[in-house]
Protein backbone atom coordinates (compact mmCIF):
# COMPACT_ATOMS: atom_id res chain seq x y z
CA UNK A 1 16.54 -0.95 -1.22
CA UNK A 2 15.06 0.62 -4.28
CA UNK A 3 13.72 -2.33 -5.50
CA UNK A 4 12.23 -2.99 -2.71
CA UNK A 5 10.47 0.34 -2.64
CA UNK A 6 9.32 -0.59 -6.66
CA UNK A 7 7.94 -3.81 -5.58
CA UNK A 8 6.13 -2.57 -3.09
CA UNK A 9 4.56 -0.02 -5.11
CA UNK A 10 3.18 -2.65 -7.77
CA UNK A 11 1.52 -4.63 -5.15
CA UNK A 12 0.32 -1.06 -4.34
CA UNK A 13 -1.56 -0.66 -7.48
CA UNK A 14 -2.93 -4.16 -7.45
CA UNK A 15 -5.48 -2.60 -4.99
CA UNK A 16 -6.17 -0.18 -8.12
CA UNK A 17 -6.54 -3.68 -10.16
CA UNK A 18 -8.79 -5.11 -7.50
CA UNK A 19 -11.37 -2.18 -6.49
CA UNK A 20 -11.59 -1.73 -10.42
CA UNK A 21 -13.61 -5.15 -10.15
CA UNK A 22 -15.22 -4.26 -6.83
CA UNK A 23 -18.60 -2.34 -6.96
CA UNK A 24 -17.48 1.57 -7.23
CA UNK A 25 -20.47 3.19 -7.65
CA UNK A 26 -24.14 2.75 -7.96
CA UNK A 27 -23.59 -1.47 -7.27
CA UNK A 28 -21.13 -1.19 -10.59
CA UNK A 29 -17.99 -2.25 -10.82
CA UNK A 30 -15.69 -0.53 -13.41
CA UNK A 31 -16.66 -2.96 -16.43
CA UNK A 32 -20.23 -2.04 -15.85
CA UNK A 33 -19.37 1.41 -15.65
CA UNK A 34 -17.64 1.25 -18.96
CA UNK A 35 -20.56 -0.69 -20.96
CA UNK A 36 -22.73 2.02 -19.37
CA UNK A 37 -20.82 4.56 -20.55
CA UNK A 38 -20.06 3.12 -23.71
CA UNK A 39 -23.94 1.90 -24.57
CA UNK A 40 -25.08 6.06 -23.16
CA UNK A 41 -22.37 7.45 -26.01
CA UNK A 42 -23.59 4.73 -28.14
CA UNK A 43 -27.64 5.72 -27.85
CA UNK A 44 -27.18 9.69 -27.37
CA UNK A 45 -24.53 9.91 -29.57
CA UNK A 46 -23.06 11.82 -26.27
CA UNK A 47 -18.85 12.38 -26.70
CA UNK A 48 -18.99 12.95 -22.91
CA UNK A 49 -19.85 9.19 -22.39
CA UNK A 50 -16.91 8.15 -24.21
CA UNK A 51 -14.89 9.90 -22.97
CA UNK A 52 -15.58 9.09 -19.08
CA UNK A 53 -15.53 5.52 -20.13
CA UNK A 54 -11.99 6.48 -21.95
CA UNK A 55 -11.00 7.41 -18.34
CA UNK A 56 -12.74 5.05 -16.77
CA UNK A 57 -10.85 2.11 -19.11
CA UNK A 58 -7.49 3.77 -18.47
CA UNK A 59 -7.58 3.42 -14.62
CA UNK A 60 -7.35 -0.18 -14.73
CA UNK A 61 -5.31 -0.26 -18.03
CA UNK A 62 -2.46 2.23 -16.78
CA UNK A 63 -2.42 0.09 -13.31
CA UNK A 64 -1.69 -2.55 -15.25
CA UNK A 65 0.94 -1.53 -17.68
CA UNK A 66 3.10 0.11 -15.13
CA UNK A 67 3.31 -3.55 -13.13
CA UNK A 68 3.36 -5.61 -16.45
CA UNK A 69 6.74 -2.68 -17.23
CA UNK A 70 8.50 -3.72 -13.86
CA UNK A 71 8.14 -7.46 -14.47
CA UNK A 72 9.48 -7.00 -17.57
CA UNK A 73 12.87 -5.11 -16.12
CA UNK A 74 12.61 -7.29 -12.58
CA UNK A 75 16.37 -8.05 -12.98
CA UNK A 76 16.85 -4.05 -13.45
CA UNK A 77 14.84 -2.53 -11.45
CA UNK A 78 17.42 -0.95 -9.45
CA UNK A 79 19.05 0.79 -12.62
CA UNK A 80 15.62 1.20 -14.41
CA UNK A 81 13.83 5.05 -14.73
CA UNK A 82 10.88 5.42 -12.89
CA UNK A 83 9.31 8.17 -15.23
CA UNK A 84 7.12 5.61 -16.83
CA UNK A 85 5.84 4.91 -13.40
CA UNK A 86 4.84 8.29 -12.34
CA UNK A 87 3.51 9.11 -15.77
CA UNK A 88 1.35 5.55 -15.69
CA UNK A 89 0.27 6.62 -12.31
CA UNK A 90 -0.30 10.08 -12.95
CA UNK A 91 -2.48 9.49 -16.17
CA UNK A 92 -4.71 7.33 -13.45
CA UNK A 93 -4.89 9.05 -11.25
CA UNK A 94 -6.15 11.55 -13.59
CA UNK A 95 -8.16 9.82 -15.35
CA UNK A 96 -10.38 8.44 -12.07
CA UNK A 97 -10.21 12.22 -11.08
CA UNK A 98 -11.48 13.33 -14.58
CA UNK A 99 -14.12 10.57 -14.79
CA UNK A 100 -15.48 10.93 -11.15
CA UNK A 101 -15.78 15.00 -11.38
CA UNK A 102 -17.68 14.47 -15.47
CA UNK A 103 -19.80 11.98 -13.63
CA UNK A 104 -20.65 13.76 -10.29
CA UNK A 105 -21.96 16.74 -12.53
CA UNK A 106 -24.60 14.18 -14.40
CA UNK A 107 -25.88 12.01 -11.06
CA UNK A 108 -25.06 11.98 -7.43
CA UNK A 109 -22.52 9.14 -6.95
CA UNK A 110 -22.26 7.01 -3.90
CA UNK A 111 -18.92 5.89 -3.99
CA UNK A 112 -18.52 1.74 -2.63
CA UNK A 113 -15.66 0.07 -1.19
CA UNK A 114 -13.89 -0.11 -5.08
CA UNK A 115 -13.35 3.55 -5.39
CA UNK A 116 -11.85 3.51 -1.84
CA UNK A 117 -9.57 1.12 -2.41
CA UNK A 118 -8.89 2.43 -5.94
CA UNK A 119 -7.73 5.83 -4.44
CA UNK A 120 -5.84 3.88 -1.44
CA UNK A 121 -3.96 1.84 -3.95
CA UNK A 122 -2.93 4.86 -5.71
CA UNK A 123 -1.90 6.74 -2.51
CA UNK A 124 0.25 4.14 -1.32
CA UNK A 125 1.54 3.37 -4.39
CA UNK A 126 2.99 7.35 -4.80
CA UNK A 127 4.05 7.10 -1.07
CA UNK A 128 6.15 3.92 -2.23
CA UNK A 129 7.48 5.47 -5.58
CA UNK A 130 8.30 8.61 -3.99
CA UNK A 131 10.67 6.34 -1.56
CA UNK A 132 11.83 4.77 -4.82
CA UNK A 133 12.58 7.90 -6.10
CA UNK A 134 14.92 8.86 -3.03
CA UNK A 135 16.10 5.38 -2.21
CA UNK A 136 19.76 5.24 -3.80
CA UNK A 137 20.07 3.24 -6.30
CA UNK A 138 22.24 -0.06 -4.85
């Protein structure tokens, strides 16, 4: 049952993976929003930038390490530790957080449909580990 529960939480975050390259704000999706930020450290010499398109990068990239981790241990996943999970989920959670709050102090965002299913992907997906968690582990 527990892998189950994993499964279902990596298909979770490939909603994460998937708004990432959906327009998320302003008609950007997160690329763009990473060149922006990059290019506006880059020009103004601003450590803000980089480090909201740190964040930015590290929404997609902890997404993807956590599911690249359980296909890795697929055979295991009953037996395997889900602390890298919730730590990969966790830092992006925080991260989109972090970068979303920097940002909303510099312009008005409109979040699109890519943030939304960003934030679903990671709701579901900590709804499905938190089963995990409980599940037993046969």
């Amino acid at each position: 049952m527990r892998r189950k529960w994993i499964i279902f939480s990596k298909l979770a975050l490939l909603l994460v993976c998937i708004g990432f390259f959906m327009p998320m704000s302003c008609n950007q999706n997160g690329v763009e929003l990473t060149k922006y930020c990059f290019e506006e450290a880059k020009d103004g010499e601003d450590i803000t930038s980089f480090i909201i398109a740190i964040c930015i990068c590290l929404i997609f990239v902890a997404a993807i390490l956590s599911i690249v981790i359980s296909l890795l241990r697929i055979k295991k996943l009953n037996e395997y530790s889900l602390i890298a999970d919730w730590i990969l989920l966790g830092s992006s959670v925080f991260s989109g957080v972090f970068s979303f709050l920097a940002y909303f102090n510099r312009i008005r965002l409109e979040l699109q449909i890519g943030a939304y299913l960003i934030v679903a992907g990671w709701l579901l997906s900590a709804i499905l580990l938190l089963f995990a968690s409980r599940s037993s582990q046969n």
